[in-house]
N, C-alpha and C. Protein backbone atom coordinates (compact mmCIF):
# COMPACT_ATOMS: atom_id res chain seq x y z
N UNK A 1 0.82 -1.20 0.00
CA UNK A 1 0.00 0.00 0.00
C UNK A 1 0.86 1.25 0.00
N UNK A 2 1.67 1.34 1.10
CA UNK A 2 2.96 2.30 0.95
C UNK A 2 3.52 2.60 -0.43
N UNK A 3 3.67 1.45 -1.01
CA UNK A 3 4.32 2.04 -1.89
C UNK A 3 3.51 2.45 -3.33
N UNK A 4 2.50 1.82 -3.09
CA UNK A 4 1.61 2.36 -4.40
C UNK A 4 1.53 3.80 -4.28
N UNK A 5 0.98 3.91 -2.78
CA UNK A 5 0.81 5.65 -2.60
C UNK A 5 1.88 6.87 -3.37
N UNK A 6 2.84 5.83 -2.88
CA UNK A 6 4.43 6.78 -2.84
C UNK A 6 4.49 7.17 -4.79
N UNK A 7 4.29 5.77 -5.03
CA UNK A 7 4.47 6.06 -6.80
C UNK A 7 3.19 6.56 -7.42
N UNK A 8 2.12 6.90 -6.15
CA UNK A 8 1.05 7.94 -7.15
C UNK A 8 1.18 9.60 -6.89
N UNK A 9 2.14 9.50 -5.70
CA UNK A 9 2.64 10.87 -5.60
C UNK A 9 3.50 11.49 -6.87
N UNK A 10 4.39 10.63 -6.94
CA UNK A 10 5.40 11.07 -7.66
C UNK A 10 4.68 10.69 -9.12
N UNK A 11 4.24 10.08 -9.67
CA UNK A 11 2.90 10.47 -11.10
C UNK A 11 3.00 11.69 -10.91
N UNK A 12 2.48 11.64 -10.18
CA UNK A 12 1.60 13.31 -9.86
C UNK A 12 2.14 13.89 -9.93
N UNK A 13 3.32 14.33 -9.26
CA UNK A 13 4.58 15.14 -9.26
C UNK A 13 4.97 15.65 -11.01
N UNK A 14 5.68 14.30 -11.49
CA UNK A 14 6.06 14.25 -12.45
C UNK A 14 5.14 14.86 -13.60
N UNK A 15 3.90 14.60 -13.28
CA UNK A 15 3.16 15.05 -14.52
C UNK A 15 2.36 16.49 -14.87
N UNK A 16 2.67 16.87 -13.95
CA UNK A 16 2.40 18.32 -13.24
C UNK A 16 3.30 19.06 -13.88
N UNK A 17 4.82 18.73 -13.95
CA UNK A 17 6.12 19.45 -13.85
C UNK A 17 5.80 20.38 -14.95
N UNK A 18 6.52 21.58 -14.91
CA UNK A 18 6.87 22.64 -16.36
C UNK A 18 8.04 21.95 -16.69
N UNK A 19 9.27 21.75 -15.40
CA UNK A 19 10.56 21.86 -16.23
C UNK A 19 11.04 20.73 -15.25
N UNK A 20 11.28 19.61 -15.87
CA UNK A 20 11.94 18.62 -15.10
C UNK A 20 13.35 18.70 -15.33
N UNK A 21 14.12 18.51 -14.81
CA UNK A 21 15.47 18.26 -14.75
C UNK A 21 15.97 16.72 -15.28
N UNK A 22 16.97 16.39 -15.29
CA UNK A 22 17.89 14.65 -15.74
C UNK A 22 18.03 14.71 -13.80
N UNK A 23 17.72 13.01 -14.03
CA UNK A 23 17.80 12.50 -12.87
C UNK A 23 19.49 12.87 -11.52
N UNK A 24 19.32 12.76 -11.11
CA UNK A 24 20.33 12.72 -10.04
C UNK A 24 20.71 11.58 -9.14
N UNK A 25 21.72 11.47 -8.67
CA UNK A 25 22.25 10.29 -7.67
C UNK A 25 22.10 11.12 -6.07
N UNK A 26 22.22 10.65 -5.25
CA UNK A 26 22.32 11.58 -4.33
C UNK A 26 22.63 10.38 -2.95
N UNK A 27 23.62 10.09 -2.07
CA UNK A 27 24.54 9.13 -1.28
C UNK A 27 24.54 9.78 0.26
N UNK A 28 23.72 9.91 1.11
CA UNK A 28 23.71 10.50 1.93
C UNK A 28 23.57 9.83 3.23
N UNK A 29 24.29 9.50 4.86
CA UNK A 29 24.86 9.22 5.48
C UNK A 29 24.11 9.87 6.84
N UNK A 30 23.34 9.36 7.80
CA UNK A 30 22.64 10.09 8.70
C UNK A 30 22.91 9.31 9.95
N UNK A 31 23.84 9.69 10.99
CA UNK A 31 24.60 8.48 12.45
C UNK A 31 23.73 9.75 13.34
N UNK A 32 23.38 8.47 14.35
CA UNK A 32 22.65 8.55 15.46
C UNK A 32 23.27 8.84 16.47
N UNK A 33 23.85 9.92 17.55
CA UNK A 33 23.95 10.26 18.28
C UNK A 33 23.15 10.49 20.00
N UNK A 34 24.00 9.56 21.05
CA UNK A 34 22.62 9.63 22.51
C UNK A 34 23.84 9.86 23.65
N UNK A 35 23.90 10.79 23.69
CA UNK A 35 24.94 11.37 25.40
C UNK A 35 26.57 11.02 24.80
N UNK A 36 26.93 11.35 23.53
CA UNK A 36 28.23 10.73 22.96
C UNK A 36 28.37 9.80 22.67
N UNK A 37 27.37 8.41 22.71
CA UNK A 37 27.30 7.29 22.53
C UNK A 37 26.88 7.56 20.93
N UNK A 38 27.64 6.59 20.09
CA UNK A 38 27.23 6.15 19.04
C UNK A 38 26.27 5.23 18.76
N UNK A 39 24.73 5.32 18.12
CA UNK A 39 23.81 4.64 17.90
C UNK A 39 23.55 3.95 17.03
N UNK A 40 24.14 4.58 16.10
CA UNK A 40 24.29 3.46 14.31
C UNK A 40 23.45 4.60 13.00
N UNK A 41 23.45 4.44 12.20
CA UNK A 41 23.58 5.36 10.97
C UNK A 41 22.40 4.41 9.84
N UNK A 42 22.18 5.39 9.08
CA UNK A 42 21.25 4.84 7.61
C UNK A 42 22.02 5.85 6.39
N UNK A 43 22.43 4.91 5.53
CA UNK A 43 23.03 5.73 4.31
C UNK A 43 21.65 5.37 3.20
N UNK A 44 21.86 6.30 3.14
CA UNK A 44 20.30 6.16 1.84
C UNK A 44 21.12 5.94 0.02
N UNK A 45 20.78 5.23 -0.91
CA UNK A 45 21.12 5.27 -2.27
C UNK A 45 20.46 5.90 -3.22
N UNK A 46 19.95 6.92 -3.38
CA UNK A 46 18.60 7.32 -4.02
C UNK A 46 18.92 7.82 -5.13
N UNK A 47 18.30 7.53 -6.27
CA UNK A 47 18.30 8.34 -7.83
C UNK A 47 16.96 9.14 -7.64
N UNK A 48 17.02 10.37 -7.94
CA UNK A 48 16.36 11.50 -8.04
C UNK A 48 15.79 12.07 -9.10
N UNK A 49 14.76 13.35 -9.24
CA UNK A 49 14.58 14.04 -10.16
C UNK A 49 14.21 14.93 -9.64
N UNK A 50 14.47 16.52 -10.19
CA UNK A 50 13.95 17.57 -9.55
C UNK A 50 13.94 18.78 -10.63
N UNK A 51 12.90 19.61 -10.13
CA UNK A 51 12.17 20.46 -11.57
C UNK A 51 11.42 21.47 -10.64
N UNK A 52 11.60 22.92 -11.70
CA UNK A 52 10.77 24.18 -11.12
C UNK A 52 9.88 24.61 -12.24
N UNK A 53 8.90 25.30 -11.58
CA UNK A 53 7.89 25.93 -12.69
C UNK A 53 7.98 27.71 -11.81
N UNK A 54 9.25 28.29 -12.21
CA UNK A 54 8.79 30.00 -11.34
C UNK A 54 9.03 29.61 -10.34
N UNK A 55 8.38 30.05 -9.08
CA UNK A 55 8.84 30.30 -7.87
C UNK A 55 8.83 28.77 -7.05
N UNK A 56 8.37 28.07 -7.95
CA UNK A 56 8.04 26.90 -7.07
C UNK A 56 9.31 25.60 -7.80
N UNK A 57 9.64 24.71 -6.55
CA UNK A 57 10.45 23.77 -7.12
C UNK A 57 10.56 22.49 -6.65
N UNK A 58 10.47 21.17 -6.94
CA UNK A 58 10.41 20.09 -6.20
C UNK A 58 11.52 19.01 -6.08
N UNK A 59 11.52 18.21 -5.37
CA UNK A 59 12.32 17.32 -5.74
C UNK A 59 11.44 15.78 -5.12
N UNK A 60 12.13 14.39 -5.70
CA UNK A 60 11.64 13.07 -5.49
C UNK A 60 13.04 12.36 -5.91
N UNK A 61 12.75 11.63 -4.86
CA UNK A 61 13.84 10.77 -4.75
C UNK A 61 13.89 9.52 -3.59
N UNK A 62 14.58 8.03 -4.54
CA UNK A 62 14.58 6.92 -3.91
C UNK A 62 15.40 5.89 -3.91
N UNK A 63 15.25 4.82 -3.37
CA UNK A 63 16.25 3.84 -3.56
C UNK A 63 16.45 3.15 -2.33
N UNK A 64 17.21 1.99 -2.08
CA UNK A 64 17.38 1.16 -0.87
C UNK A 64 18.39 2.41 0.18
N UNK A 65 18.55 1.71 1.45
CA UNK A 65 19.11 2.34 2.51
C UNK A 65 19.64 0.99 3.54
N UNK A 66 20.84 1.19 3.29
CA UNK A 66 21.53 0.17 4.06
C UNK A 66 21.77 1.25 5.81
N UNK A 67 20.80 0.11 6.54
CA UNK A 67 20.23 0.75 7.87
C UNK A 67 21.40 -0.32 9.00
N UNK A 68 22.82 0.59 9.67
CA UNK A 68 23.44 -0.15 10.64
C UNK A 68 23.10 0.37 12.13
N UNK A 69 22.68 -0.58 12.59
CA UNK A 69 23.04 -0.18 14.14
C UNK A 69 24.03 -0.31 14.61
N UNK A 70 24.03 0.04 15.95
CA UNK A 70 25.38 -0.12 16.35
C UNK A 70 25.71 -1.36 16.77
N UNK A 71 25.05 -1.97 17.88
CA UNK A 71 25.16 -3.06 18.20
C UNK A 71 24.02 -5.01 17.69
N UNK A 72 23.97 -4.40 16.48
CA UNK A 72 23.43 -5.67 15.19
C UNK A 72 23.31 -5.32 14.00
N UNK A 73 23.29 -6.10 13.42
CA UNK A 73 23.66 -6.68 11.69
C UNK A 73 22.84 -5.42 11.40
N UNK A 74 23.57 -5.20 10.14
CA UNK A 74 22.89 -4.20 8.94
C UNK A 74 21.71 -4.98 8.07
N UNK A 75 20.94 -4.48 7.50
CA UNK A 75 19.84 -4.61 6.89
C UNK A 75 19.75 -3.77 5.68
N UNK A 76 19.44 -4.18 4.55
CA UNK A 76 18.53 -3.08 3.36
C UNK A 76 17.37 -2.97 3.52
N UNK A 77 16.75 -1.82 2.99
CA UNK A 77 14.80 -1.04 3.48
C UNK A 77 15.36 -0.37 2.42
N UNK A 78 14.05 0.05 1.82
CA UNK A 78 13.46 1.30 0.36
C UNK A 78 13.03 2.56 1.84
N UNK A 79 13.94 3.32 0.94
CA UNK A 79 13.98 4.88 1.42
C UNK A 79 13.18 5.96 0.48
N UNK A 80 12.84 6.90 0.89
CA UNK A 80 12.59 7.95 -0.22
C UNK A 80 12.20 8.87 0.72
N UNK A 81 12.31 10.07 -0.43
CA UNK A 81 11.69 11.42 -0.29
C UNK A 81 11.06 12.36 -1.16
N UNK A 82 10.24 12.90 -0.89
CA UNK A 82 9.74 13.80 -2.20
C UNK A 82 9.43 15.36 -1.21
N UNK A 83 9.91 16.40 -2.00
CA UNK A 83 9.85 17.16 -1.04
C UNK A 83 9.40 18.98 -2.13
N UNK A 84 9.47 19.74 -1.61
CA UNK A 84 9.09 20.73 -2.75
C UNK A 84 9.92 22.24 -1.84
N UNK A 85 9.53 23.76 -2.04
CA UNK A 85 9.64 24.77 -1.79
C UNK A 85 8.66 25.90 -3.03
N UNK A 86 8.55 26.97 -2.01
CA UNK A 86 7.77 28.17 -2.91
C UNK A 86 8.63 29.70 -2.66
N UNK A 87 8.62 30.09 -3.16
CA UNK A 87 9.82 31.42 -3.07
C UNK A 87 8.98 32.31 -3.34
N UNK A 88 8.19 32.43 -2.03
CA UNK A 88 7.49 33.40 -1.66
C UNK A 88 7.76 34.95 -2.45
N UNK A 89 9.03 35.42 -2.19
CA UNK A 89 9.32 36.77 -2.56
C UNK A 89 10.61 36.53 -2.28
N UNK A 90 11.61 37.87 -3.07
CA UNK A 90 12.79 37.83 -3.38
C UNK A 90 13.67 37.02 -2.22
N UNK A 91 13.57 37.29 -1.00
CA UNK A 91 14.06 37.20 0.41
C UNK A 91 13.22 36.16 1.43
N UNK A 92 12.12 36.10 0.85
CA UNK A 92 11.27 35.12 1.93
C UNK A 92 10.95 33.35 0.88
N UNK A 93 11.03 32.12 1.90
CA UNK A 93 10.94 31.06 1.11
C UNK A 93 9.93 29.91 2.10
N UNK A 94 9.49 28.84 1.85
CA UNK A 94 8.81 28.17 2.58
C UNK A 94 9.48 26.72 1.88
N UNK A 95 9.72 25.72 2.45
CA UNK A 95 10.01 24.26 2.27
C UNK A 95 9.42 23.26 2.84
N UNK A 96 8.98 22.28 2.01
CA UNK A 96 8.94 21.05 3.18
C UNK A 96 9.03 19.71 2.14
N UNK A 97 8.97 18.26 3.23
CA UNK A 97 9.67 17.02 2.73
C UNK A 97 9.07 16.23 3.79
N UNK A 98 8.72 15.06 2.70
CA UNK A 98 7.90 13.57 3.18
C UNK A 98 9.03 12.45 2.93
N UNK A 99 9.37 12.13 4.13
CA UNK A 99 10.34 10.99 4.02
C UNK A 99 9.59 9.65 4.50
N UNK A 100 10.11 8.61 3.70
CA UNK A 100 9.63 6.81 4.63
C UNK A 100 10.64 6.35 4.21
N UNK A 101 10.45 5.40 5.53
CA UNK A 101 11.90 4.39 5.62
C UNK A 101 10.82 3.19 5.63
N UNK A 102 11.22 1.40 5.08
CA UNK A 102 10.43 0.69 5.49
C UNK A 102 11.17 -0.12 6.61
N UNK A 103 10.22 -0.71 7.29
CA UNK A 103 10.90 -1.20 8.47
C UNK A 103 10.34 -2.97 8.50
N UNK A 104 11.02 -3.45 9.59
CA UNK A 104 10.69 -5.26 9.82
C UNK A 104 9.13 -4.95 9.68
N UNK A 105 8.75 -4.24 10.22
CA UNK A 105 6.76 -3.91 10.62
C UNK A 105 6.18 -3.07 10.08
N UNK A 106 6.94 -2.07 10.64
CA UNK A 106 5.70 -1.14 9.63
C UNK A 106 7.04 -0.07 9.21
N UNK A 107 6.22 0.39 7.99
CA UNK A 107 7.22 1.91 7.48
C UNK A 107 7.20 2.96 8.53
N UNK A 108 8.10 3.38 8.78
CA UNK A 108 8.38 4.98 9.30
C UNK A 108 8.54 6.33 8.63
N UNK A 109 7.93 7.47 9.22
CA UNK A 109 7.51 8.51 8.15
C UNK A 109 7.84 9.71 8.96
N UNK A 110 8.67 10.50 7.75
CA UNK A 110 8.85 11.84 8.43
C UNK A 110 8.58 13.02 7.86
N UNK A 111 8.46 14.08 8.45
CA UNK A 111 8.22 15.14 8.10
C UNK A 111 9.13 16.35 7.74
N UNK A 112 9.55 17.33 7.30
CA UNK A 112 9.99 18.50 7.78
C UNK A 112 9.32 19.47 6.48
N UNK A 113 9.35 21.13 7.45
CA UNK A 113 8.80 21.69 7.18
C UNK A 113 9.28 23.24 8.10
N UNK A 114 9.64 24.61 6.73
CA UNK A 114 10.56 25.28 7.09
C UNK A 114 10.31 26.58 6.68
N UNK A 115 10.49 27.60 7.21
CA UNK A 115 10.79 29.05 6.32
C UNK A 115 12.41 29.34 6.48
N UNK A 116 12.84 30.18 5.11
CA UNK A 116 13.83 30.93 4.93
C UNK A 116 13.47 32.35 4.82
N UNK A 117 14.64 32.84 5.77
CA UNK A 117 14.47 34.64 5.07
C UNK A 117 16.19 35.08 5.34
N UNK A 118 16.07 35.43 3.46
CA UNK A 118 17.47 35.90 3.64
C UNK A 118 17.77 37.79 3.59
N UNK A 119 18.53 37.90 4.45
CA UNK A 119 18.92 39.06 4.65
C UNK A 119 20.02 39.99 3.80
């Protein structure tokens, strides 16, 4: 079900676009930190695409994620993100991003969500 959703987002995404871009690679590395203790890390593998129409711009992107803990075996899980921004005005911006990880049980899902103002 997860993942049907995920690939009717990105339809959607995609078919929407004015100006898509050529795909991208993108290798990114996220370690868990608790009182200096090392917790273990998820490197994500994701091929991408990302495209603006004017003030607005998105990105989607996926691929496996080799997930280590610290203390047991590594595992592969399907990662992704699809995420966008609007550029409000010259100086002011708004962002945000839907991440899932899948897990032994159930997928895990995140959020973020942001303003910029540059000075």
């Amino acid at each position: 079900k997860m993942i049907k959703a995920f690939a009717l987002a990105v339809s959607g995404v995609l078919a929407g676009s004015a100006a898509l871009a050529g795909p991208y690679v993108n290798v990114e590395n996220n370690g868990g930190y608790s009182g200096g203790d090392f917790l273990g890390s998820v490197t994500d593998f994701h091929v991408g695409f990302e495209g603006s129409d004017g003030a607005y711009g998105y990105y989607l992107q996926g691929g496996p994620a080799l997930v280590s803990p610290q203390s047991d075996d590594s595992e592969i899980e399907l990662s992704g993100k699809i995420g966008g921004s609007i550029q409000a005005t010259e100086q002011f911006g708004v962002y945000g991003e839907l991440s899932f990880i899948t897990a032994e049980e159930d997928p895990s899902f995140g959020t973020k969500l942001g303003v910029k103002y540059n000075f």
